[in-house]
Protein backbone atom coordinates (compact mmCIF):
# COMPACT_ATOMS: atom_id res chain seq x y z
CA UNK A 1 72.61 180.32 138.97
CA UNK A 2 71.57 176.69 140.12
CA UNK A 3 74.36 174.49 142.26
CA UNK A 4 76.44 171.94 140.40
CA UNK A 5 75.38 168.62 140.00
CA UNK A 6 77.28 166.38 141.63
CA UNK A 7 79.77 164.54 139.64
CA UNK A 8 81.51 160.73 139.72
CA UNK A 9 83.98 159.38 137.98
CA UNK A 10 83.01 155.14 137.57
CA UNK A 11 86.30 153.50 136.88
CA UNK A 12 87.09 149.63 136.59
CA UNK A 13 91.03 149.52 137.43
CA UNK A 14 93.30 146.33 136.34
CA UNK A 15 92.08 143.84 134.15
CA UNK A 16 88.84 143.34 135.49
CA UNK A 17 86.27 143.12 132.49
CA UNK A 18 83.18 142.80 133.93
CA UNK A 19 81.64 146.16 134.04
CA UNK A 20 77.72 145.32 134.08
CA UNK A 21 77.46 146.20 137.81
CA UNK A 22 79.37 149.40 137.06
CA UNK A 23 77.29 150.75 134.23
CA UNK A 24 74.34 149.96 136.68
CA UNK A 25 75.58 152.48 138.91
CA UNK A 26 76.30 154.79 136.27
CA UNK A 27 72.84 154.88 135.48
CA UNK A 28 71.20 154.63 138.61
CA UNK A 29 73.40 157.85 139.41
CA UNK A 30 72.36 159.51 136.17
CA UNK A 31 68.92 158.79 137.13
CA UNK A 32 69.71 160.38 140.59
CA UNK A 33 70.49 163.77 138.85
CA UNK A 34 74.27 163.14 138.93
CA UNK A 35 76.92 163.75 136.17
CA UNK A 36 78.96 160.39 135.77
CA UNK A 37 81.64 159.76 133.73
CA UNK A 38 82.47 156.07 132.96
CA UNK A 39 86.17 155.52 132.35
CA UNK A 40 85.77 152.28 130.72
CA UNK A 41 87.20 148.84 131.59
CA UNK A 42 90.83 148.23 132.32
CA UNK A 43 92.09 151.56 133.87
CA UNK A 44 94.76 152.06 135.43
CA UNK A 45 95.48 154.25 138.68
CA UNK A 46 97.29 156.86 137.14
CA UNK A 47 94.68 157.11 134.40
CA UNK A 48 91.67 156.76 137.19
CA UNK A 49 93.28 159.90 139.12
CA UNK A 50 93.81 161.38 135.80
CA UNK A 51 90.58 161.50 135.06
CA UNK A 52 88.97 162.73 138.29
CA UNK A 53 91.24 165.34 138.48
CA UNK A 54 90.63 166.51 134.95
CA UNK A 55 86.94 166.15 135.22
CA UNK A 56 86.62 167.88 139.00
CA UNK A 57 84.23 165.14 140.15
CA UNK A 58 83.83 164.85 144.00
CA UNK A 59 83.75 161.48 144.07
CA UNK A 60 85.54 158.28 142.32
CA UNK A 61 83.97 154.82 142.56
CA UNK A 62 85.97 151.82 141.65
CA UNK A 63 84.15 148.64 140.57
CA UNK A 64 86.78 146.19 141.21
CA UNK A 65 86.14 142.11 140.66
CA UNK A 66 88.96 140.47 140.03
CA UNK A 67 90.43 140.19 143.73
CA UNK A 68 93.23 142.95 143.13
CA UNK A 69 91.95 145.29 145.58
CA UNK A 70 94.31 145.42 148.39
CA UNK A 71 96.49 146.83 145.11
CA UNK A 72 94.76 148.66 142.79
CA UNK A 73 92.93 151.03 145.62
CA UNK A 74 95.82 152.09 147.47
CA UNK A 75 97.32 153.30 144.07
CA UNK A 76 94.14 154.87 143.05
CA UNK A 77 94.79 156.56 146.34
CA UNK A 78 97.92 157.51 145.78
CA UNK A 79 97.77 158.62 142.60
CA UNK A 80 95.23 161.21 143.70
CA UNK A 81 96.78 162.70 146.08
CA UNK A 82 99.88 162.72 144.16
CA UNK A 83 97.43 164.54 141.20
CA UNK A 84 96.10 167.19 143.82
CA UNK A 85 92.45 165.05 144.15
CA UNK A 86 93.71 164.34 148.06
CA UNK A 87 89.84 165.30 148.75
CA UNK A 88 87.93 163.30 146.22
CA UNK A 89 86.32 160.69 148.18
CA UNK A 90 86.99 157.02 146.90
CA UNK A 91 84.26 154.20 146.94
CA UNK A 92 84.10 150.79 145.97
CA UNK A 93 81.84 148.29 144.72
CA UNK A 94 82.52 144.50 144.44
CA UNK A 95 83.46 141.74 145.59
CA UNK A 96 85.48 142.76 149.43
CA UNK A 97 86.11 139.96 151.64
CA UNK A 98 85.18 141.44 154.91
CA UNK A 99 88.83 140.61 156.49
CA UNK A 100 89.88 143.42 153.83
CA UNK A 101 87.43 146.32 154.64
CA UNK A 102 88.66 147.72 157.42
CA UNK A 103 92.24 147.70 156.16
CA UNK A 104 90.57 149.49 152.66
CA UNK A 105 88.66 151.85 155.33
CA UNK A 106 92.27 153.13 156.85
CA UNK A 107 93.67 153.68 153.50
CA UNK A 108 91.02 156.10 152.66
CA UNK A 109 88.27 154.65 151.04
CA UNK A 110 84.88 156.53 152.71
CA UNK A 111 82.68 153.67 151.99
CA UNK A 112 82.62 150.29 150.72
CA UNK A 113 79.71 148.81 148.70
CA UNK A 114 79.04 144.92 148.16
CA UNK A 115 76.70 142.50 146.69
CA UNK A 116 72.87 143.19 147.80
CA UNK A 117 73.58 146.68 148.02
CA UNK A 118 70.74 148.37 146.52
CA UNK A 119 71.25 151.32 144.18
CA UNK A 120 69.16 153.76 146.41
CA UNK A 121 71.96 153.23 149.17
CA UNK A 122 74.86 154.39 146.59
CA UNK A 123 73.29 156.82 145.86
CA UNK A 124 72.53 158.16 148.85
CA UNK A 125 75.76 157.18 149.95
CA UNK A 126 77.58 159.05 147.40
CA UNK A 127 75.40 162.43 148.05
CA UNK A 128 76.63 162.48 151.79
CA UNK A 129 80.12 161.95 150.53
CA UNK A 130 80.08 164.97 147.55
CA UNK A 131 78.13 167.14 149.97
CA UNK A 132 80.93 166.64 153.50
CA UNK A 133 82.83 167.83 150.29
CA UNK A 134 81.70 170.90 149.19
């Protein structure tokens, strides 16, 4: 029997509706070997932690825009844990202002990416993350 693939949940929370750099990711993951599901624009946290709970993925990344960060994660958060995903790791991609990643860090979110990062970094990144998990 061959090992899972690793799976990730791509969610856009709030009313962000620019989800190019998202499906990206999606497919740079796909490409990777990974299962990805792509929740679709305008998510919200409940639905986000839903969603990863429902489809077991070991890690959820948030493409997040519009600025509402410092709000929208630490519900995503919550809502997890709150849904028994406590230990789904939580990444984000966008645009952070650097005063707000450490604050995002100690919250819970295992790695932040920005603009530049290349796709071969995510995805790396995101295998380290869904293998510490398993």
């Amino acid at each position: 029997m061959s090992e899972r693939p690793i799976r990730v949940l791509v969610a856009k929370p709030g009313l962000d509706g620019h989800d190019r750099g998202a499906k990206v990711i999606a497919r740079a993951l796909r490409d990777a070997g990974m299962e990805v599901i792509y929740s679709g624009l305008r998510q919200t946290p409940r639905q986000i932690a839903a969603a990863a709970v429902q489809e077991d993925v070991d890690v959820v990344g948030l493409s997040i825009l519009s600025g509402a960060h410092n709000v929208l994660v630490p519900e995503v958060i919550d809502a997890l844990k709150e849904s028994g995903g406590e230990s789904i790791a939580v990444v984000v991609g966008g645009i952070i202002p650097e005063k707000d990643i450490a604050p995002l860090k100690a919250r819970g979110v295992r790695d932040i990416f920005l603009p530049g990062t290349t796709t071969g970094a995510t995805v790396d990144a995101i295998r380290r993350l869904a293998g510490e998990r398993a």
